[in-house]
C-alpha atoms as a PDB file:
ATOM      1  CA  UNK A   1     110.502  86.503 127.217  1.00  0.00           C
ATOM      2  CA  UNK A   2     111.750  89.730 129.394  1.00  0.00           C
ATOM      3  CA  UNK A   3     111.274  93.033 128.170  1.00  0.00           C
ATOM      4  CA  UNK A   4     114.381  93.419 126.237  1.00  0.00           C
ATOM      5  CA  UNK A   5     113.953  90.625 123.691  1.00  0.00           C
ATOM      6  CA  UNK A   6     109.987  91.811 123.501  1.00  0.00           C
ATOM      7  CA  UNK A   7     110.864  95.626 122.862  1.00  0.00           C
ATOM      8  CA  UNK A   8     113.600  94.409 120.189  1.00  0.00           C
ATOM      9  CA  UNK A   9     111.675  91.984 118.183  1.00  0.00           C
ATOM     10  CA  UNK A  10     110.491  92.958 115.030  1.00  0.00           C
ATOM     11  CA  UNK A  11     112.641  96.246 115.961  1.00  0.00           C
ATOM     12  CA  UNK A  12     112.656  97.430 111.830  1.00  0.00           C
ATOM     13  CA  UNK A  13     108.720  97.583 112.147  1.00  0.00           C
ATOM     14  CA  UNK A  14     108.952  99.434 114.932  1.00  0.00           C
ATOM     15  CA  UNK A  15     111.130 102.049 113.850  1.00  0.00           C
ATOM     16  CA  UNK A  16     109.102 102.708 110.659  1.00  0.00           C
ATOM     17  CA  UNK A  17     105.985 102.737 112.489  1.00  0.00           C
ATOM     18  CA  UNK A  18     107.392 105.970 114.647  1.00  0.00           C
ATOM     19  CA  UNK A  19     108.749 106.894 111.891  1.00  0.00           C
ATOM     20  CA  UNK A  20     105.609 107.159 109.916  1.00  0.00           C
ATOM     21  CA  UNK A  21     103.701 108.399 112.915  1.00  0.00           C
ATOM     22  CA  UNK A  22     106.094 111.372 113.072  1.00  0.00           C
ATOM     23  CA  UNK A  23     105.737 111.733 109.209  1.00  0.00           C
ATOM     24  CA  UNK A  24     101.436 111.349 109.520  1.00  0.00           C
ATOM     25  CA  UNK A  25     101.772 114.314 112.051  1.00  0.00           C
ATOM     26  CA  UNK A  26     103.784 116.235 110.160  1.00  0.00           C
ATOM     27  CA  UNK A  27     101.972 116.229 106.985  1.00  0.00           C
ATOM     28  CA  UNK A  28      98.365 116.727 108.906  1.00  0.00           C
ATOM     29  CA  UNK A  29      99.886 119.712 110.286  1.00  0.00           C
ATOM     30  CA  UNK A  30     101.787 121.336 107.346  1.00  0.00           C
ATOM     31  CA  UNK A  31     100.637 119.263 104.276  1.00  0.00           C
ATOM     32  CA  UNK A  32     103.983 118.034 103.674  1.00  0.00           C
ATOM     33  CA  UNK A  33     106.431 114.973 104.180  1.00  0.00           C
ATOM     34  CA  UNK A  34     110.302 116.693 104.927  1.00  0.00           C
ATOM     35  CA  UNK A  35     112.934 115.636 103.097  1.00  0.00           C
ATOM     36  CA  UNK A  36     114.905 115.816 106.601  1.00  0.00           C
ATOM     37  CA  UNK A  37     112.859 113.007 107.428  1.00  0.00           C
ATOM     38  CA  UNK A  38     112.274 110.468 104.286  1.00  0.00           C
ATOM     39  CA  UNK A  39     116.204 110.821 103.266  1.00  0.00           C
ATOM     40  CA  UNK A  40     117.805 109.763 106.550  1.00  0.00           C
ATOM     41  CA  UNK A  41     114.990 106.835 107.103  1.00  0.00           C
ATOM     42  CA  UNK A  42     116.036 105.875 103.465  1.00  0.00           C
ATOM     43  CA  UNK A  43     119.465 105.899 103.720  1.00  0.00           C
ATOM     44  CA  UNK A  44     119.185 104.094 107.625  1.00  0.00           C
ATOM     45  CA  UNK A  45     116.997 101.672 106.133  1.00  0.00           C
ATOM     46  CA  UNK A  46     119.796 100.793 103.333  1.00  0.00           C
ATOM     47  CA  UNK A  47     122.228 101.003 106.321  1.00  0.00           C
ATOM     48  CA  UNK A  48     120.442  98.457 108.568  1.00  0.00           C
ATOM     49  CA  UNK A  49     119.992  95.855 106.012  1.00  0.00           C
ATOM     50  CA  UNK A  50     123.570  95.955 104.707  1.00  0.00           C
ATOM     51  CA  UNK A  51     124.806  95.969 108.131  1.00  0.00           C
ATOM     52  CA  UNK A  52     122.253  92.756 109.149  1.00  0.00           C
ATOM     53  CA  UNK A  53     122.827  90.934 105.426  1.00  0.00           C
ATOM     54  CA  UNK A  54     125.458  92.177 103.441  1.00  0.00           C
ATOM     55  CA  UNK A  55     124.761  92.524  99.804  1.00  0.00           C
ATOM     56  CA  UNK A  56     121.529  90.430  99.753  1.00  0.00           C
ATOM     57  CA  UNK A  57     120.493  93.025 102.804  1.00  0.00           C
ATOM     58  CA  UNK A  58     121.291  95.921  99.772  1.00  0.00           C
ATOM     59  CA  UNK A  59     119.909  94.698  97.506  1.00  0.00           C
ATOM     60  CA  UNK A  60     116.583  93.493  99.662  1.00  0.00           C
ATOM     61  CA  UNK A  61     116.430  97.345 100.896  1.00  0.00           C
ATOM     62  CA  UNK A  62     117.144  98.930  96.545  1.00  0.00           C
ATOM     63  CA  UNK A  63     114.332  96.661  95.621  1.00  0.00           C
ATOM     64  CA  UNK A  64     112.208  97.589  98.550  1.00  0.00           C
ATOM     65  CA  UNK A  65     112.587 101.460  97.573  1.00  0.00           C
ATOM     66  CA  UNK A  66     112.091 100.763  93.823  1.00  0.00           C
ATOM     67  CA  UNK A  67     108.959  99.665  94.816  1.00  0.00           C
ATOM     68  CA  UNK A  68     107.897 102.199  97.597  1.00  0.00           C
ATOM     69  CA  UNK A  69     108.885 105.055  94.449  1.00  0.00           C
ATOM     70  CA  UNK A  70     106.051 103.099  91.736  1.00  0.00           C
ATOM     71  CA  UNK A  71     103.754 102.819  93.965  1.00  0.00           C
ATOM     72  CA  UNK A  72     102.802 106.701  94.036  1.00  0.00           C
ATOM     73  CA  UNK A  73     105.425 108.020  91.161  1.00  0.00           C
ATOM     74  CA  UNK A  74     103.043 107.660  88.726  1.00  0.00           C
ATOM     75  CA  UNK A  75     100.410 109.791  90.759  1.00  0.00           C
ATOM     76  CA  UNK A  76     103.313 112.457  91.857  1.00  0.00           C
ATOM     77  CA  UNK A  77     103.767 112.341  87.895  1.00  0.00           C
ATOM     78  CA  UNK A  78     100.587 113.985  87.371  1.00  0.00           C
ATOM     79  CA  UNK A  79     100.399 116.243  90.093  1.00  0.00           C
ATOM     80  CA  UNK A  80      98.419 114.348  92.525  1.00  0.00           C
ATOM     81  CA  UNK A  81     100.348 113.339  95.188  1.00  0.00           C
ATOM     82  CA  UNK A  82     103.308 115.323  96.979  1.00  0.00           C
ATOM     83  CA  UNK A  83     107.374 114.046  96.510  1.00  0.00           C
ATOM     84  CA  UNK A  84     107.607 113.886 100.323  1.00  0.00           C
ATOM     85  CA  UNK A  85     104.675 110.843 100.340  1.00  0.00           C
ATOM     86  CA  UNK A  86     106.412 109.489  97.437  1.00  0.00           C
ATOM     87  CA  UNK A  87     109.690 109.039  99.266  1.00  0.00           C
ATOM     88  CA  UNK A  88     108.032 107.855 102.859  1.00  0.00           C
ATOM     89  CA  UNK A  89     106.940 104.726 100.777  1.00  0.00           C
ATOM     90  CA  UNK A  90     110.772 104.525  99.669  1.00  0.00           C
ATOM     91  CA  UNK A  91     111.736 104.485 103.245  1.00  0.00           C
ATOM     92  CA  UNK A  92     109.468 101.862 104.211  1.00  0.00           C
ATOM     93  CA  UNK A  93     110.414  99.584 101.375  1.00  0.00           C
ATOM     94  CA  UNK A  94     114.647 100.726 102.678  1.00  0.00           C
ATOM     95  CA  UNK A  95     113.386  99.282 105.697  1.00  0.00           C
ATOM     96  CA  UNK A  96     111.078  96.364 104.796  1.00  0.00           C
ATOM     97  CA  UNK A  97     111.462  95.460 101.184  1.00  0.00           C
ATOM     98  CA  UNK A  98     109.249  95.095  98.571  1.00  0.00           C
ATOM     99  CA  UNK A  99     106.547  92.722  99.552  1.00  0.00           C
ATOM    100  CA  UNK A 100     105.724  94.513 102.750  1.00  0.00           C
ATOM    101  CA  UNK A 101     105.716  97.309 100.720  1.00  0.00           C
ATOM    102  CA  UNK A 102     103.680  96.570  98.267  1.00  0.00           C
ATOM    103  CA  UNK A 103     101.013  95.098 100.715  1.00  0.00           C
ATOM    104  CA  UNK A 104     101.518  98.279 102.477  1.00  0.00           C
ATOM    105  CA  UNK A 105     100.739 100.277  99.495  1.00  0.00           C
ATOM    106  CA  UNK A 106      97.583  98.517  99.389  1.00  0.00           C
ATOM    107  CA  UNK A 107      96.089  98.895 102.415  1.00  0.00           C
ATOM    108  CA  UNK A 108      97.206 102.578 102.063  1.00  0.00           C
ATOM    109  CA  UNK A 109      95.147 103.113  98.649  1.00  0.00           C
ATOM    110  CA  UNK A 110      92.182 101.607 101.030  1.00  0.00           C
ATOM    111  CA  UNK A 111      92.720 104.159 103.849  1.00  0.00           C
ATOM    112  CA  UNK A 112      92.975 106.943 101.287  1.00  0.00           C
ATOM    113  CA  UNK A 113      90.175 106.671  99.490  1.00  0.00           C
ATOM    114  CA  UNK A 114      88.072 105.658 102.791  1.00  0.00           C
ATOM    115  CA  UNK A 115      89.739 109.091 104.142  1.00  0.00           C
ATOM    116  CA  UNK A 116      88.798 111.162 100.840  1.00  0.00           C
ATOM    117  CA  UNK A 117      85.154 109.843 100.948  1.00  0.00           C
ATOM    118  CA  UNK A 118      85.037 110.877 104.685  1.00  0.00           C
ATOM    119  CA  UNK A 119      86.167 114.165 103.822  1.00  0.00           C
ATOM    120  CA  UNK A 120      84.282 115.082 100.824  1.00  0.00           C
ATOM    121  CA  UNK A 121      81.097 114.673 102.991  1.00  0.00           C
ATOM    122  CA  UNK A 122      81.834 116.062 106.159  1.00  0.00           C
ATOM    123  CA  UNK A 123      82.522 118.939 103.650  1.00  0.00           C
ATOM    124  CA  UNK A 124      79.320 119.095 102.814  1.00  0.00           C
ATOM    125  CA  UNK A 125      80.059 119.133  99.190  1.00  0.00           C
ATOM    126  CA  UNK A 126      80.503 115.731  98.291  1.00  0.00           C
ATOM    127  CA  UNK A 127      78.779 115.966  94.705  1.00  0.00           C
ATOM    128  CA  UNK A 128      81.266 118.899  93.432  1.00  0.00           C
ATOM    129  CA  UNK A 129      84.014 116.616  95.101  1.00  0.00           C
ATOM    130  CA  UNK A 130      82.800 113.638  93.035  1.00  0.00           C
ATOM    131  CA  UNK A 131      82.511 115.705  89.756  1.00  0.00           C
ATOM    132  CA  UNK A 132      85.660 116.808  90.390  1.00  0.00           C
ATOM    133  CA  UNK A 133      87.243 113.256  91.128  1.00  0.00           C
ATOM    134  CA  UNK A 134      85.081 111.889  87.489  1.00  0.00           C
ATOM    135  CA  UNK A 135      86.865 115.273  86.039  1.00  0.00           C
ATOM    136  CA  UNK A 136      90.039 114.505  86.982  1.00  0.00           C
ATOM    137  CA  UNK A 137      89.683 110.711  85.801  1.00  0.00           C
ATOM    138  CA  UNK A 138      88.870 111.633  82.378  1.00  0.00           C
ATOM    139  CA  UNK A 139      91.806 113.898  82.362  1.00  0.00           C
ATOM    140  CA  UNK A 140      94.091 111.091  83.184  1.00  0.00           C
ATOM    141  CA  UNK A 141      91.789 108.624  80.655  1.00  0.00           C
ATOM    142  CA  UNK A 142      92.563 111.113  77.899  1.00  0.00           C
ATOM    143  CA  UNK A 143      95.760 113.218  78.341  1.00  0.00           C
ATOM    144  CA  UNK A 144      98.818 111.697  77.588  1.00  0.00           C
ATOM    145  CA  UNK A 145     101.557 113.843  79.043  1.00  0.00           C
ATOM    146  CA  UNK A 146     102.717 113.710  82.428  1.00  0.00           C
ATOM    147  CA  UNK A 147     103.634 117.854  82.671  1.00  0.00           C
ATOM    148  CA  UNK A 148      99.978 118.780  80.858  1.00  0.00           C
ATOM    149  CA  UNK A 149      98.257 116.766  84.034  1.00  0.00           C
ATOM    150  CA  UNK A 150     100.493 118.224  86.510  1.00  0.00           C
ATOM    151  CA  UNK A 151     100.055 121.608  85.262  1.00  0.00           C
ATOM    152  CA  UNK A 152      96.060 121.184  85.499  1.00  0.00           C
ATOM    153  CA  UNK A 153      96.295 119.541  88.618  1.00  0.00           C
ATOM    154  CA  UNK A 154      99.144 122.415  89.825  1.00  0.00           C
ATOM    155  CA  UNK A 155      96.415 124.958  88.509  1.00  0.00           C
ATOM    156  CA  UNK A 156      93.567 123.382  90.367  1.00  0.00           C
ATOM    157  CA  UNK A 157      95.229 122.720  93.793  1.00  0.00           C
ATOM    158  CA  UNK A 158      94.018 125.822  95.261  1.00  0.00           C
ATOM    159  CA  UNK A 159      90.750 124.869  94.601  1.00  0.00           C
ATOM    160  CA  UNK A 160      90.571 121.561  96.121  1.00  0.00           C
ATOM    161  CA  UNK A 161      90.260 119.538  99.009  1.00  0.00           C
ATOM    162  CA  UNK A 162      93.658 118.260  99.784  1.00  0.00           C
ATOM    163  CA  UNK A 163      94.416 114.591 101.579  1.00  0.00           C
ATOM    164  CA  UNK A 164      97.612 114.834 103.688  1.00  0.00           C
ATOM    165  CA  UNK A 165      98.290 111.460 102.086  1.00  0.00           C
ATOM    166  CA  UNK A 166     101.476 111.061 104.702  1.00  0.00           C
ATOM    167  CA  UNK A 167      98.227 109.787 107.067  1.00  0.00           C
ATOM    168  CA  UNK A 168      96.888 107.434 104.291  1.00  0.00           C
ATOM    169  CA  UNK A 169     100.478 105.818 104.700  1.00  0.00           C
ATOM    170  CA  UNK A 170     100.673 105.382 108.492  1.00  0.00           C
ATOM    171  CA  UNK A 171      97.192 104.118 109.280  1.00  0.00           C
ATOM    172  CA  UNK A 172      97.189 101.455 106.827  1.00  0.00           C
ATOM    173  CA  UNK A 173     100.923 100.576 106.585  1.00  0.00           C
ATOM    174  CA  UNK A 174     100.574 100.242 110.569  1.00  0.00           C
ATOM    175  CA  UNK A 175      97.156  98.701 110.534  1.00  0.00           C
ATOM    176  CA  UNK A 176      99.062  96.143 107.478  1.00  0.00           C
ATOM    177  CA  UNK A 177     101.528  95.620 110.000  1.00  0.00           C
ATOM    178  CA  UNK A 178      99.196  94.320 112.609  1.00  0.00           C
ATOM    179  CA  UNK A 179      97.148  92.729 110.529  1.00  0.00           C
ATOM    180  CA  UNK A 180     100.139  90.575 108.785  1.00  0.00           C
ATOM    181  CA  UNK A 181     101.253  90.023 112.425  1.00  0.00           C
ATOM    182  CA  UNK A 182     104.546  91.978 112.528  1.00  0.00           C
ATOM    183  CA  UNK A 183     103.981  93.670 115.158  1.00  0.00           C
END
């Protein structure tokens, strides 16, 4: 195999790996995903697979996305997770549809929490970091509306110790993509 056909197999992979690297960096640096970054890998990843597949490439990528957005929705609905990390699973779902996604989700959740753990003790405060994660639980357990969780969580923010989840999504999408042999 010559270095052409090795540096352009499994090419969509590839692309959302930089693409997520770019996004980790990003977010460790300003605690934010940009929307100048998740809407064009979106919209290429829709692009690529209608180009490659036609409407069965569409509709691979719309699923894909659907899934990338409930993964994390549900936590953006309550004010725990930022819109930009929200849309960086879309774009990897554009890109790889929904099963990668999902699995990618997965191993993300893993790296998160791992990452959270790791940061609540180097804080040195890991017990008022583990009230606060029971606090926040209950919360969820027993408030109903969406806006009255975001506005707690909106009102706490300042307060806590915040993940740049955009790294969460690179190390264990990527490390899912190794792992699942993709790449």
């Amino acid at each position: 195999m010559d270095w052409l056909q090795l540096a352009t197999q499994n090419l969509p992979v590839k692309i959302v790996c930089v693409l997520l690297i770019w996004a980790a960096y990003i977010d460790g640096k300003q605690l934010r995903v940009p929307n100048w970054l998740t809407f064009p890998m979106v919209l290429a990843g829709i692009a690529m697979n209608t180009a490659l597949h036609g409407w069965a490439g569409t509709q691979f990528a719309l699923l894909g996305i659907c899934c990338g957005l409930l993964t994390l929705l549900p936590l953006y609905s309550v004010g725990g997770m930022g819109a930009g990390d929200v849309k960086l699973m879309a774009g990897i779902g554009a890109w790889l549809g929904w099963e990668v996604t999902f699995w990618s989700f997965g191993a993300t959740v893993v790296v998160g929490a791992v990452m959270a753990v790791i940061m609540a003790f180097r804080s040195g405060r890991f017990q008022h970091h583990y009230q606060q994660f029971l606090h926040i639980a209950l919360e969820i357990l027993h408030i109903k509306n969406p806006r009255q969780l975001s506005a707690i969580a909106a009102e706490r923010k300042p307060r806590m110790l915040l993940l740049p989840y955009g790294i969460p999504i690179c190390i264990g999408s990527i490390g899912y993509f190794m792992w699942s042999g993709m790449i």
